[in-house]
C-alpha atoms as a PDB file:
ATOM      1  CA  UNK A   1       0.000   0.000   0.000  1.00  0.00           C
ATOM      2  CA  UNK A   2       1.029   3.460  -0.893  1.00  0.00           C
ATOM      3  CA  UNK A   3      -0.707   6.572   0.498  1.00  0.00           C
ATOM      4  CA  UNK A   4      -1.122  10.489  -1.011  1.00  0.00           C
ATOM      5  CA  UNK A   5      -2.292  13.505  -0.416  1.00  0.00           C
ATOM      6  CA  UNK A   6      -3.299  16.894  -2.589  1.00  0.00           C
ATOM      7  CA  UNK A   7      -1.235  19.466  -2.415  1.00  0.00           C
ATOM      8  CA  UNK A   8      -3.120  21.282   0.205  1.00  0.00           C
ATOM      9  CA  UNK A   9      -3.757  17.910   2.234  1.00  0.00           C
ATOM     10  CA  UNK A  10      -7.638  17.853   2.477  1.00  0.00           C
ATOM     11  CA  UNK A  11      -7.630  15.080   0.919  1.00  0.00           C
ATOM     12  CA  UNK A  12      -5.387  12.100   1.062  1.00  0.00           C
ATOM     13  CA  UNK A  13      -5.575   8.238   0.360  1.00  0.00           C
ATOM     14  CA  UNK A  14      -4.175   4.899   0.364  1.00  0.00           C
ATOM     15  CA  UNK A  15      -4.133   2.200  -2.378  1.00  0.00           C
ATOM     16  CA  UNK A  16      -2.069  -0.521  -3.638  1.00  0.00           C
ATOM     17  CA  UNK A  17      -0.402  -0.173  -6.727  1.00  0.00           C
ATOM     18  CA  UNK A  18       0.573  -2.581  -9.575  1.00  0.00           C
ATOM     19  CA  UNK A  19       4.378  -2.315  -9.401  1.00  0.00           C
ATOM     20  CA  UNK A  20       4.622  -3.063 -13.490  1.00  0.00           C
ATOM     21  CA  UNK A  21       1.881  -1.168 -14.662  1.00  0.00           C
ATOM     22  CA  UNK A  22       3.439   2.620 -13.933  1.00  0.00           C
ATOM     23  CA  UNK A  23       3.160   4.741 -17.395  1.00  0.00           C
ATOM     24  CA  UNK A  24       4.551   8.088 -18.575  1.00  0.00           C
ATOM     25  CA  UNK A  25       1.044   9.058 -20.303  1.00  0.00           C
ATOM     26  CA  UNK A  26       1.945  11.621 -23.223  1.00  0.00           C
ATOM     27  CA  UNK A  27      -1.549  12.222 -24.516  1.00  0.00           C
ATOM     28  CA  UNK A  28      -2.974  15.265 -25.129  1.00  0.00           C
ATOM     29  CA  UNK A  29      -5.570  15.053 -22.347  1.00  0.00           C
ATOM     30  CA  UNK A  30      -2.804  14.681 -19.427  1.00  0.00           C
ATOM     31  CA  UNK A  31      -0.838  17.002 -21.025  1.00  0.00           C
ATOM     32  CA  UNK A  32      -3.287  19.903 -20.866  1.00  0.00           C
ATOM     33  CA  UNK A  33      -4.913  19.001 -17.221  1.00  0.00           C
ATOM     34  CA  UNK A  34      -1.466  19.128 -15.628  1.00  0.00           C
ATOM     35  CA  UNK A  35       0.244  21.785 -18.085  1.00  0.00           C
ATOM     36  CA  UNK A  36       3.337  19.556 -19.084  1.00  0.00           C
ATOM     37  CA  UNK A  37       4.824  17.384 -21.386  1.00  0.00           C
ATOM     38  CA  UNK A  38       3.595  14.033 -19.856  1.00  0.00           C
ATOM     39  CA  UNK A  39       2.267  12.914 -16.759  1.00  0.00           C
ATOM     40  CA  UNK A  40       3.234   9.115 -14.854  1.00  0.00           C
ATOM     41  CA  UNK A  41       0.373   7.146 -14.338  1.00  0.00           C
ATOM     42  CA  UNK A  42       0.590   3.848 -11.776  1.00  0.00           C
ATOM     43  CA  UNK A  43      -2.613   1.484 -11.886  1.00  0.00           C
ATOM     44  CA  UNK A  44      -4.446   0.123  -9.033  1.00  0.00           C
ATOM     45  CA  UNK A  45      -6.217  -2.119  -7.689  1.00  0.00           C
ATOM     46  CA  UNK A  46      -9.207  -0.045  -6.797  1.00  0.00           C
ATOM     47  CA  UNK A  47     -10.764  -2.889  -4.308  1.00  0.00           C
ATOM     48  CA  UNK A  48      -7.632  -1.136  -1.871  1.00  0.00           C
ATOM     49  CA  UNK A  49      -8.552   2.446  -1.783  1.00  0.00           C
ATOM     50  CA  UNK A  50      -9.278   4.287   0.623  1.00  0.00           C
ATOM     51  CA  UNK A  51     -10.151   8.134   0.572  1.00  0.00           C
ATOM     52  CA  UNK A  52     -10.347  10.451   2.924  1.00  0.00           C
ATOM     53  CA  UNK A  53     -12.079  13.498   2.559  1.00  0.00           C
ATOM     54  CA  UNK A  54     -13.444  15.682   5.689  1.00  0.00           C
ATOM     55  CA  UNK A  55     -14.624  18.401   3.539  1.00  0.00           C
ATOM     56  CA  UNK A  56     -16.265  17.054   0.472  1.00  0.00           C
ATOM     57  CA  UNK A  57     -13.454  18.128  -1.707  1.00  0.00           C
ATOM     58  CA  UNK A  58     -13.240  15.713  -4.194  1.00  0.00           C
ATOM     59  CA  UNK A  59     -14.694  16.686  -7.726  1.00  0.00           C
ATOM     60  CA  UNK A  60     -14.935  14.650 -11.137  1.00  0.00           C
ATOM     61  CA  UNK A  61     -14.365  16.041 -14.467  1.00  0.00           C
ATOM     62  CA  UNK A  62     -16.091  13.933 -16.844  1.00  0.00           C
ATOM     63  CA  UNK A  63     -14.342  13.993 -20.138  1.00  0.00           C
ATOM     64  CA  UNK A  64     -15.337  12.463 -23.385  1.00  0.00           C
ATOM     65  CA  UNK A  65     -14.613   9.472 -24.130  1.00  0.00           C
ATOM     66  CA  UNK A  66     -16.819   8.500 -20.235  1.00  0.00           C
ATOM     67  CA  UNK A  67     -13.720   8.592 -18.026  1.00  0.00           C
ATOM     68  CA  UNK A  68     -13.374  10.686 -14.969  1.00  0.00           C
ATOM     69  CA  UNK A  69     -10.611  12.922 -13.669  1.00  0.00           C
ATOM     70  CA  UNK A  70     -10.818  12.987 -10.036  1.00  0.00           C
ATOM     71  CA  UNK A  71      -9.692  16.305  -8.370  1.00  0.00           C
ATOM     72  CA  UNK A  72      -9.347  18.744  -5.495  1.00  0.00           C
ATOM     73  CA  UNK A  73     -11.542  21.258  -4.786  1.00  0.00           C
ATOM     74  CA  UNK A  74      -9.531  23.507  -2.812  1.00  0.00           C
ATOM     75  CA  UNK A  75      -6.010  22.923  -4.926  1.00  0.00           C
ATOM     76  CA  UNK A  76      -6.649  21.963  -7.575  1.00  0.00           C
ATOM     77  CA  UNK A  77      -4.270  18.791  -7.451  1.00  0.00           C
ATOM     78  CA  UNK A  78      -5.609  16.174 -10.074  1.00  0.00           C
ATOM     79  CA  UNK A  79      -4.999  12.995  -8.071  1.00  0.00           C
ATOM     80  CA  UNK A  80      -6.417   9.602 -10.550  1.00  0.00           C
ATOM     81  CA  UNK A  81      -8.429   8.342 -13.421  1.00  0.00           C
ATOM     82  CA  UNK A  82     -11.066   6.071 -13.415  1.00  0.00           C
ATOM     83  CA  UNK A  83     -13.920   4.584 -15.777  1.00  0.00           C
ATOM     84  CA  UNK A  84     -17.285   4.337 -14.755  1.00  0.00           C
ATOM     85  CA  UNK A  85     -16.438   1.169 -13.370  1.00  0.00           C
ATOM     86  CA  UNK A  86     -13.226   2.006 -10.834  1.00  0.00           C
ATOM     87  CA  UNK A  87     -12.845  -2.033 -10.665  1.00  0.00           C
ATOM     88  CA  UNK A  88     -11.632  -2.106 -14.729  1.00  0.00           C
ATOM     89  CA  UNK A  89      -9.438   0.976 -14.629  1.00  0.00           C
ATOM     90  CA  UNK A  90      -8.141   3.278 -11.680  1.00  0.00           C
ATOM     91  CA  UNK A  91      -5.013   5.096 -12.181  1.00  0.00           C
ATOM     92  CA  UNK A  92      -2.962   7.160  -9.828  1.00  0.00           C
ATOM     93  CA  UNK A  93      -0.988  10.387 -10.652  1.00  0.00           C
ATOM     94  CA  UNK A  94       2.156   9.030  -9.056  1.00  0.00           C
ATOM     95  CA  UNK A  95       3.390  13.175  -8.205  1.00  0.00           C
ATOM     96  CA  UNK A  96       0.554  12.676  -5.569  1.00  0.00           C
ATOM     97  CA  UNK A  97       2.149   9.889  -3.824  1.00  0.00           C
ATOM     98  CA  UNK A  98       3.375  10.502  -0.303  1.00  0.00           C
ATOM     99  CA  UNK A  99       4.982   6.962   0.181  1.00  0.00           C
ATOM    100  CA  UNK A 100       8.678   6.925  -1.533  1.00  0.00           C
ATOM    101  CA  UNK A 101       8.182   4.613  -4.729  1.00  0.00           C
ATOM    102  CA  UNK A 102      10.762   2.108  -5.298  1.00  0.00           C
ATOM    103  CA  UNK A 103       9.525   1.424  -9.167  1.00  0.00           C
ATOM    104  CA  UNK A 104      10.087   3.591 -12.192  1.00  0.00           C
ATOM    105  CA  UNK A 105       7.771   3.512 -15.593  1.00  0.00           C
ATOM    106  CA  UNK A 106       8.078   0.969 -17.567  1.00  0.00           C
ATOM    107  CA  UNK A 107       6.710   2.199 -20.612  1.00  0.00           C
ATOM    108  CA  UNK A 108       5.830   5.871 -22.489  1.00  0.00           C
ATOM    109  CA  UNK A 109       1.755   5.747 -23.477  1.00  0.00           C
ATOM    110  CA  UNK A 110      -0.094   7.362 -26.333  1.00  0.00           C
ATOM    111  CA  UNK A 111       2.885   9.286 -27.727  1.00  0.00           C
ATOM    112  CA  UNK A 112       1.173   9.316 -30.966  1.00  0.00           C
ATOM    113  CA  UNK A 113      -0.579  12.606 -29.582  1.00  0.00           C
ATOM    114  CA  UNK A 114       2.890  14.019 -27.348  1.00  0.00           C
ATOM    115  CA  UNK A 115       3.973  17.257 -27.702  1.00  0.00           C
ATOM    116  CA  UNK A 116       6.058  17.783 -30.437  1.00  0.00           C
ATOM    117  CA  UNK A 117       8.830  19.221 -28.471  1.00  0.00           C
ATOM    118  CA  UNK A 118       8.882  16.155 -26.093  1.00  0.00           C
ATOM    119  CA  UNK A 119      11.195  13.242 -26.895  1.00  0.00           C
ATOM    120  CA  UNK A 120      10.750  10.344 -24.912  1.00  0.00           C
ATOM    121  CA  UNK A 121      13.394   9.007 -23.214  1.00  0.00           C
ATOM    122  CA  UNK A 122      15.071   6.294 -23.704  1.00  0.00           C
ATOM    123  CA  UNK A 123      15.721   2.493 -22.304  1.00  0.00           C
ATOM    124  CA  UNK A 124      11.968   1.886 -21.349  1.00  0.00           C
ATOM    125  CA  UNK A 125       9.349   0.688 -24.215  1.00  0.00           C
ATOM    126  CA  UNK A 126       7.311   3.398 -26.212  1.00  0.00           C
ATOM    127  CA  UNK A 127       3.435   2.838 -27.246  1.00  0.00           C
ATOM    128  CA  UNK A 128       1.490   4.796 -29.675  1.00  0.00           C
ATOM    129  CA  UNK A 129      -1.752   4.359 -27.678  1.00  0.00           C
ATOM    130  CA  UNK A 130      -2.046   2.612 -24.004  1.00  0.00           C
ATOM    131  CA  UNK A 131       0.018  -0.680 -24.001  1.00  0.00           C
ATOM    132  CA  UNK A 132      -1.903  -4.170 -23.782  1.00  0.00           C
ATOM    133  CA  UNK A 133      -2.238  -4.728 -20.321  1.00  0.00           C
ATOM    134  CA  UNK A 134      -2.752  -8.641 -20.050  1.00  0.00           C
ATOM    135  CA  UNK A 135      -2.630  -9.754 -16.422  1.00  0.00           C
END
């Protein structure tokens, strides 16, 4: 189990991560809700989570394609993903994590939308859209 907060701490959670399912997500949608090139994405196993928020902070943006980005009220801080169904897809913004992580991305996703400035690095495998999973 990892735990994170929001940048102002309202709210904060715990969850347990899949150790070799951690992405540097270069599409266009990540890249414009956190204003950089890419953003690393860890999946979850959303059965683990647990929130807490006090103050009702927590607010979904629902975007097109019928996924949510789950934020902060207060901050701002975009803290996961999810479908409609959080047991087929949860995904944490790993900047959000609290606990130290000992595993790195193992792949760059969707980089056939990534800023044409970025290059991706290097030594870990690249994937036009989101890689195949499996289990």
């Amino acid at each position: 189990m990892v735990s994170g907060s929001c940048l102002c701490g309202e709210l904060t959670y715990q969850v347990r991560l899949y150790a070799d399912k951690i992405f540097n997500c270069h599409c266009r949608f990540c890249r414009k809700a956190h204003g950089a090139d890419y953003v690393t994405l860890a999946l979850a196993d959303a059965n683990t989570l647990t929130l807490v928020d006090h103050k009702k902070l927590l607010r979904e943006h629902k975007n097109s394609l019928g996924g949510y980005r789950a934020f902060c009220a207060c901050c701002g801080t975009r803290l996961m993903n999810y479908g409609p169904d959080k047991n087929k897809y949860l995904s944490i913004v790993v900047n959000t994590l609290d606990t130290a992580l000992s595993h790195y991305p193992v792949a760059h996703c969707n980089t056939e939308s990534k800023a044409p400035w970025c290059e991706p690095y290097e030594g870990i495998a690249s994937f036009e859209a989101f890689p195949p999973l499996g289990k």
